[in-house]
PDB file of N, CA and C in Angstrom:
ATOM      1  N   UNK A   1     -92.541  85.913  45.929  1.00  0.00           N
ATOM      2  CA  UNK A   1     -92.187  86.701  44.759  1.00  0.00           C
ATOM      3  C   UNK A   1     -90.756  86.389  44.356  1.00  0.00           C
ATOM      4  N   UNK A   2     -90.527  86.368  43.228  1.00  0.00           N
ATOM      5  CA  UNK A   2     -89.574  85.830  42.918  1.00  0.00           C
ATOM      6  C   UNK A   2     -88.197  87.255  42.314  1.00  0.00           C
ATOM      7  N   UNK A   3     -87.084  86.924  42.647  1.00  0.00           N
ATOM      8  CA  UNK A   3     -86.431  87.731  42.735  1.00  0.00           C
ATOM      9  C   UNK A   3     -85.702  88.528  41.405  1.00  0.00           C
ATOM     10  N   UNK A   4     -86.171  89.821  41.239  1.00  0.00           N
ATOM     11  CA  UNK A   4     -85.727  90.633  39.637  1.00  0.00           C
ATOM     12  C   UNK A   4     -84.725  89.883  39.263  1.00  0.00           C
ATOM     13  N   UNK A   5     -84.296  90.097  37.972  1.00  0.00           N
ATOM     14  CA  UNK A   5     -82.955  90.089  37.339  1.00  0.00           C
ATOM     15  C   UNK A   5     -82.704  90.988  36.220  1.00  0.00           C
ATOM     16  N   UNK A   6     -81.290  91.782  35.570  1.00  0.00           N
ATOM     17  CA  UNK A   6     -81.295  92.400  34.914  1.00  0.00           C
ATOM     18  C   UNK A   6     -80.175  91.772  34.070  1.00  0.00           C
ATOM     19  N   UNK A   7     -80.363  92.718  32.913  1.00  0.00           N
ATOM     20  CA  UNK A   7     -78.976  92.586  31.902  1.00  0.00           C
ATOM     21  C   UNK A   7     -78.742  93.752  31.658  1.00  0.00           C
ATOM     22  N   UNK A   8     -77.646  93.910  30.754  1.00  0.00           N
ATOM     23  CA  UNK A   8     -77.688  95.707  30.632  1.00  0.00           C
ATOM     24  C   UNK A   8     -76.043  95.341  29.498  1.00  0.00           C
ATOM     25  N   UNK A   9     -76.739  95.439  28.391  1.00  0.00           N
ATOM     26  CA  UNK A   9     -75.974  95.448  26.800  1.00  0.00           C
ATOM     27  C   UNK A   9     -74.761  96.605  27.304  1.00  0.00           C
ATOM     28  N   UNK A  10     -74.304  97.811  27.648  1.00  0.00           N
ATOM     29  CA  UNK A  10     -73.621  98.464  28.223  1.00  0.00           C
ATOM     30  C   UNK A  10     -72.533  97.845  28.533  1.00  0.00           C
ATOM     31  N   UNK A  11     -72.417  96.815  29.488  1.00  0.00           N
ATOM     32  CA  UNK A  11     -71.541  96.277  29.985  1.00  0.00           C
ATOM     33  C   UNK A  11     -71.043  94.837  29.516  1.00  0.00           C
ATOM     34  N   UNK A  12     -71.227  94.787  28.015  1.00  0.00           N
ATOM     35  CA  UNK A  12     -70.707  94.212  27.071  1.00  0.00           C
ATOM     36  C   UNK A  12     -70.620  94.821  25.867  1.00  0.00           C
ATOM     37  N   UNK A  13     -69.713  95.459  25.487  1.00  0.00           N
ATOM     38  CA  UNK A  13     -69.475  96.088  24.195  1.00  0.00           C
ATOM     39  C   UNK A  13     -69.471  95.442  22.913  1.00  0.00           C
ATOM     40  N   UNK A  14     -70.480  96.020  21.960  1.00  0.00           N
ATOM     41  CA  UNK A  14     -70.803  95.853  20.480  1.00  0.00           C
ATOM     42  C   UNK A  14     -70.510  96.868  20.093  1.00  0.00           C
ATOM     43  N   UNK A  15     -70.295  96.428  18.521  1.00  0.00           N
ATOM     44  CA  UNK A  15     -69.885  97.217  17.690  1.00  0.00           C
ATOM     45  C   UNK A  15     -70.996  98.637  17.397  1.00  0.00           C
ATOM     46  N   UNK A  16     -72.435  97.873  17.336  1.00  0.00           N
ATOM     47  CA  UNK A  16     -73.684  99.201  17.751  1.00  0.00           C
ATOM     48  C   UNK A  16     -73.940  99.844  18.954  1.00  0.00           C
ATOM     49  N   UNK A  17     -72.871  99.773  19.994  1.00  0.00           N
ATOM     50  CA  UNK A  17     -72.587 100.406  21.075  1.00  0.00           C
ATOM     51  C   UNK A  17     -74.200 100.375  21.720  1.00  0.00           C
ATOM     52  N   UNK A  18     -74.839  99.578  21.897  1.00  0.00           N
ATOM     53  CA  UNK A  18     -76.074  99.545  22.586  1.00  0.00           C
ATOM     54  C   UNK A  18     -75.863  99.891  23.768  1.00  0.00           C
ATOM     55  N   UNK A  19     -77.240 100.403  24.187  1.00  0.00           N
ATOM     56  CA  UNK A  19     -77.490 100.495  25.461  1.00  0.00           C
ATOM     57  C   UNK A  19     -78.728 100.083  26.575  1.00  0.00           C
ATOM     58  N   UNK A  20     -79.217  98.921  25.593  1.00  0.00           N
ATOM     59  CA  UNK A  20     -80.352  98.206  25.997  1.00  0.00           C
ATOM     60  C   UNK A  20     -80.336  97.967  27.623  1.00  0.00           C
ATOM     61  N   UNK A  21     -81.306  97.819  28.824  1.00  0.00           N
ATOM     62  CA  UNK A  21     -80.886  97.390  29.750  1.00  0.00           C
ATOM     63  C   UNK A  21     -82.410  96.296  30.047  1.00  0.00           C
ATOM     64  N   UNK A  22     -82.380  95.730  30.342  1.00  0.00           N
ATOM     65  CA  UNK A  22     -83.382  95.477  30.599  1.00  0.00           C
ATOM     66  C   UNK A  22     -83.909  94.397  32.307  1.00  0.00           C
ATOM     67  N   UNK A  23     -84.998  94.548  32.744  1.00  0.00           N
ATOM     68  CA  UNK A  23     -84.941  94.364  33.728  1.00  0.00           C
ATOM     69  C   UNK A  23     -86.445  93.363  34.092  1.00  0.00           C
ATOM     70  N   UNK A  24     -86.312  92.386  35.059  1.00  0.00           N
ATOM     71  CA  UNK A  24     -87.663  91.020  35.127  1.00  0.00           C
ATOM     72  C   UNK A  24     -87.399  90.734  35.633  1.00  0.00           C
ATOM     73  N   UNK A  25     -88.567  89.014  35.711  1.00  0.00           N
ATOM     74  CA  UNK A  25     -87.838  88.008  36.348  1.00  0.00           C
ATOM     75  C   UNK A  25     -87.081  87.690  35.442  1.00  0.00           C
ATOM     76  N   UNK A  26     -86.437  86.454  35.940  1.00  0.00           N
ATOM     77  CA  UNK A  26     -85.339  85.725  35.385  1.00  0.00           C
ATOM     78  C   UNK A  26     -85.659  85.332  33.640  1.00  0.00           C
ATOM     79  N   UNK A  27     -87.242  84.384  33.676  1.00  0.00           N
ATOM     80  CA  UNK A  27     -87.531  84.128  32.462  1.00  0.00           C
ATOM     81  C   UNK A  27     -87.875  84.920  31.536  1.00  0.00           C
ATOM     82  N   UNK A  28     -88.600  86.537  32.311  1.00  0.00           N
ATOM     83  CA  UNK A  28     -89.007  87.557  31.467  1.00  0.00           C
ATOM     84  C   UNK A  28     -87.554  87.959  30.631  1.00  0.00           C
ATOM     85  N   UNK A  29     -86.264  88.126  31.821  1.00  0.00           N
ATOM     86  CA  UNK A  29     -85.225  88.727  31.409  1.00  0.00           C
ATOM     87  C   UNK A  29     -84.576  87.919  30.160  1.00  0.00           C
ATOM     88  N   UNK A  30     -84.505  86.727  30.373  1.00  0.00           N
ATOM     89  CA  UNK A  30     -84.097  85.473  29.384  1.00  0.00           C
ATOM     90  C   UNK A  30     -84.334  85.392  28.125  1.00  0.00           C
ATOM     91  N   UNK A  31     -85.922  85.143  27.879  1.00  0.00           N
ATOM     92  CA  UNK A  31     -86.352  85.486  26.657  1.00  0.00           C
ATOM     93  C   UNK A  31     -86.552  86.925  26.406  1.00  0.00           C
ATOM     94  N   UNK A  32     -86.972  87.980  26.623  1.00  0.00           N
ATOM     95  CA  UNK A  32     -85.866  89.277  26.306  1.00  0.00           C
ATOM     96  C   UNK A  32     -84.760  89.873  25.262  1.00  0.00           C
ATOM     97  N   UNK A  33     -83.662  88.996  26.320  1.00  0.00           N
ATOM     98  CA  UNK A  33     -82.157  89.355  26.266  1.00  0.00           C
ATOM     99  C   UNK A  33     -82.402  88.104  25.239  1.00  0.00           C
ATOM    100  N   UNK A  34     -82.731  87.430  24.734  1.00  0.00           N
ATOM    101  CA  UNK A  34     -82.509  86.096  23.324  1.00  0.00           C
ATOM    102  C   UNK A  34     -83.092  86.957  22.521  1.00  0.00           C
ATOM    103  N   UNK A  35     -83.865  87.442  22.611  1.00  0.00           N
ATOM    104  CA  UNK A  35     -84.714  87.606  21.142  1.00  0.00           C
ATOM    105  C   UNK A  35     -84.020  88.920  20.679  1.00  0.00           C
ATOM    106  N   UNK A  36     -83.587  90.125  21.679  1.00  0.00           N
ATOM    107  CA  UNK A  36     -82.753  91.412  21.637  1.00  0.00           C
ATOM    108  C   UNK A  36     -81.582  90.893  20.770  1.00  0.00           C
ATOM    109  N   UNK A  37     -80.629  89.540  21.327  1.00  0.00           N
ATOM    110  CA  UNK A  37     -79.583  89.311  20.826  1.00  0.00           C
ATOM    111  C   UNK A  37     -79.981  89.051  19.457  1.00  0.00           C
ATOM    112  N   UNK A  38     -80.647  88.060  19.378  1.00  0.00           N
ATOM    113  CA  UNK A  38     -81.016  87.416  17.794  1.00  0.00           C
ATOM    114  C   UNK A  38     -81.341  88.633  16.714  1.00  0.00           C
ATOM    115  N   UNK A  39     -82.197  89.474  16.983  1.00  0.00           N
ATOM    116  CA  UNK A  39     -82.785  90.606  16.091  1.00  0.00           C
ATOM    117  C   UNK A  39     -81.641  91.876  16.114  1.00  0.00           C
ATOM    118  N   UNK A  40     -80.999  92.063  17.149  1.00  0.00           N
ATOM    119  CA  UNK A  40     -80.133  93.052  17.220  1.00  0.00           C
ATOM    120  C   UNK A  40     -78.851  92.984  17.020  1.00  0.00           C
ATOM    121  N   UNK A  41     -78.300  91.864  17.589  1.00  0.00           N
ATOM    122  CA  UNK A  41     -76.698  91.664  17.555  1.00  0.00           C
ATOM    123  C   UNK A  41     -76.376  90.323  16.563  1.00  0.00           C
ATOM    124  N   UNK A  42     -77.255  89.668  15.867  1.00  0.00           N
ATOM    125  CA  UNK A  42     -76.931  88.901  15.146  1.00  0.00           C
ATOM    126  C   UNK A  42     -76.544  87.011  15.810  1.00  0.00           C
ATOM    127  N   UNK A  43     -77.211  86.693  16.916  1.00  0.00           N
ATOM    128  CA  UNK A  43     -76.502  85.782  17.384  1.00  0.00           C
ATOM    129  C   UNK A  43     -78.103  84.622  16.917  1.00  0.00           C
ATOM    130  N   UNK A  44     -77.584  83.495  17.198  1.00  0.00           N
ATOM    131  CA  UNK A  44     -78.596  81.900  16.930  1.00  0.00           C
ATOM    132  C   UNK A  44     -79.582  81.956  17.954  1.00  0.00           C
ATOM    133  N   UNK A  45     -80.603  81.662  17.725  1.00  0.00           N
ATOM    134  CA  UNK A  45     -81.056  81.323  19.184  1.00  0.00           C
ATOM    135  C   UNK A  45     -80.874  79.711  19.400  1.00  0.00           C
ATOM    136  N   UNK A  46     -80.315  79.363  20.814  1.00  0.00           N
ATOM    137  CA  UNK A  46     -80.046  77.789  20.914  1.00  0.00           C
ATOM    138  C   UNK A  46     -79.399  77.531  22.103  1.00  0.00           C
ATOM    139  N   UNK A  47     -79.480  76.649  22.541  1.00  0.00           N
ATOM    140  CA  UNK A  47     -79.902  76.435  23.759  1.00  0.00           C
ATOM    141  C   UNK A  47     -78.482  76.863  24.520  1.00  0.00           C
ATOM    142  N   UNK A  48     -77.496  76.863  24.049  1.00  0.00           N
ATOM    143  CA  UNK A  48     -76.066  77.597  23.968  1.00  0.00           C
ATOM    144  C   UNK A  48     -76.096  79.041  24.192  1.00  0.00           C
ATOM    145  N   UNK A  49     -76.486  80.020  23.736  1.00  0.00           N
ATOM    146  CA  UNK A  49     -77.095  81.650  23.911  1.00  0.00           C
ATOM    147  C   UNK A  49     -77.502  82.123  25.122  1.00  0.00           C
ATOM    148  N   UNK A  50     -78.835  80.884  25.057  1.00  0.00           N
ATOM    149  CA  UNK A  50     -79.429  80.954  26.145  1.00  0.00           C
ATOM    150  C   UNK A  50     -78.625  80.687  27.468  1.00  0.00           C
ATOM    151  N   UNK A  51     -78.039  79.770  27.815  1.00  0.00           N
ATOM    152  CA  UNK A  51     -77.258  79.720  28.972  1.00  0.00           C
ATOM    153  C   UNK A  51     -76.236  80.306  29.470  1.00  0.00           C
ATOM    154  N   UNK A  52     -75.255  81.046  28.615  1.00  0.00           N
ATOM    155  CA  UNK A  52     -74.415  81.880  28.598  1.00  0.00           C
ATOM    156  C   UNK A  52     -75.373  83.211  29.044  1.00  0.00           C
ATOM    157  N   UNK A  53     -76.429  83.498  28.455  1.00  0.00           N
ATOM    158  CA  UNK A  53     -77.181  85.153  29.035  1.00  0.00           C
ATOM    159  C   UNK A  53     -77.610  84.331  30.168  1.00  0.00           C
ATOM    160  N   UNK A  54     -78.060  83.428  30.555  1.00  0.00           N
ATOM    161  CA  UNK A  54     -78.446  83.041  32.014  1.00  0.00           C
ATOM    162  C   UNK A  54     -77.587  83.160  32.750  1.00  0.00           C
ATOM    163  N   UNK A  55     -76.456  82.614  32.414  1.00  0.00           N
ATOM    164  CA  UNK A  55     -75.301  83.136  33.078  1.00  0.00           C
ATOM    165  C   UNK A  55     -74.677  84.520  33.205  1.00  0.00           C
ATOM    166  N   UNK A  56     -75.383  85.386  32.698  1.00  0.00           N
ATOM    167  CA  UNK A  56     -74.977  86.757  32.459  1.00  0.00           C
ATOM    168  C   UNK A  56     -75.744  87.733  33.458  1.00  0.00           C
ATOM    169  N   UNK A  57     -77.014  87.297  33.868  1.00  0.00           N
ATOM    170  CA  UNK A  57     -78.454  88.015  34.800  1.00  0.00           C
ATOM    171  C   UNK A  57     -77.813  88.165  35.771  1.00  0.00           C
ATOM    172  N   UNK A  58     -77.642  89.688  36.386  1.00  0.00           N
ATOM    173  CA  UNK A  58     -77.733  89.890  37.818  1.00  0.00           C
ATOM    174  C   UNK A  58     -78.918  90.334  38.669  1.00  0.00           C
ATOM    175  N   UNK A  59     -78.490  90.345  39.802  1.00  0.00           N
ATOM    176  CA  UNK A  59     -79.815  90.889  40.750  1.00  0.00           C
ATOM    177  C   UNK A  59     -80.429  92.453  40.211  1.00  0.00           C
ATOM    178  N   UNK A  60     -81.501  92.430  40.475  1.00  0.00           N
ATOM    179  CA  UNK A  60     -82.051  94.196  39.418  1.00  0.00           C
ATOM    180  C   UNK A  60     -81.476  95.009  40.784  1.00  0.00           C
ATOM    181  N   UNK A  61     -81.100  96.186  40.210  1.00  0.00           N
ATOM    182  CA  UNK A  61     -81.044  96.840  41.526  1.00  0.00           C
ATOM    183  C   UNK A  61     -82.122  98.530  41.658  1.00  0.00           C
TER     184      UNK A  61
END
């Protein structure tokens, strides 16, 4: 089984003060947290986005 990961909008401040958190695997969390950003916070989707929120996933707790 492969090991959760979370994000949690909270602990990056926007101007819509979100509080999205969300929680998966890695790829559930990935595409997720892209499509949240794109529709919600205004960002590209590209392959740039994407690696920076990959870089962003911690362990779920």
């Amino acid at each position: 089984m492969s090991e959760r990961k979370s994000i949690d909008c909270r602990e990056y401040p926007s101007e819509s003060g979100c509080t999205l958190r969300i929680e998966g695997t890695e790829e559930e969390v990935l595409d997720a947290a892209v499509s949240h950003a794109v529709t919600s916070h205004g960002h590209t989707d590209n392959p740039e986005l994407r690696e920076q929120i990959r870089t962003l996933l911690k362990p779920a707790q």
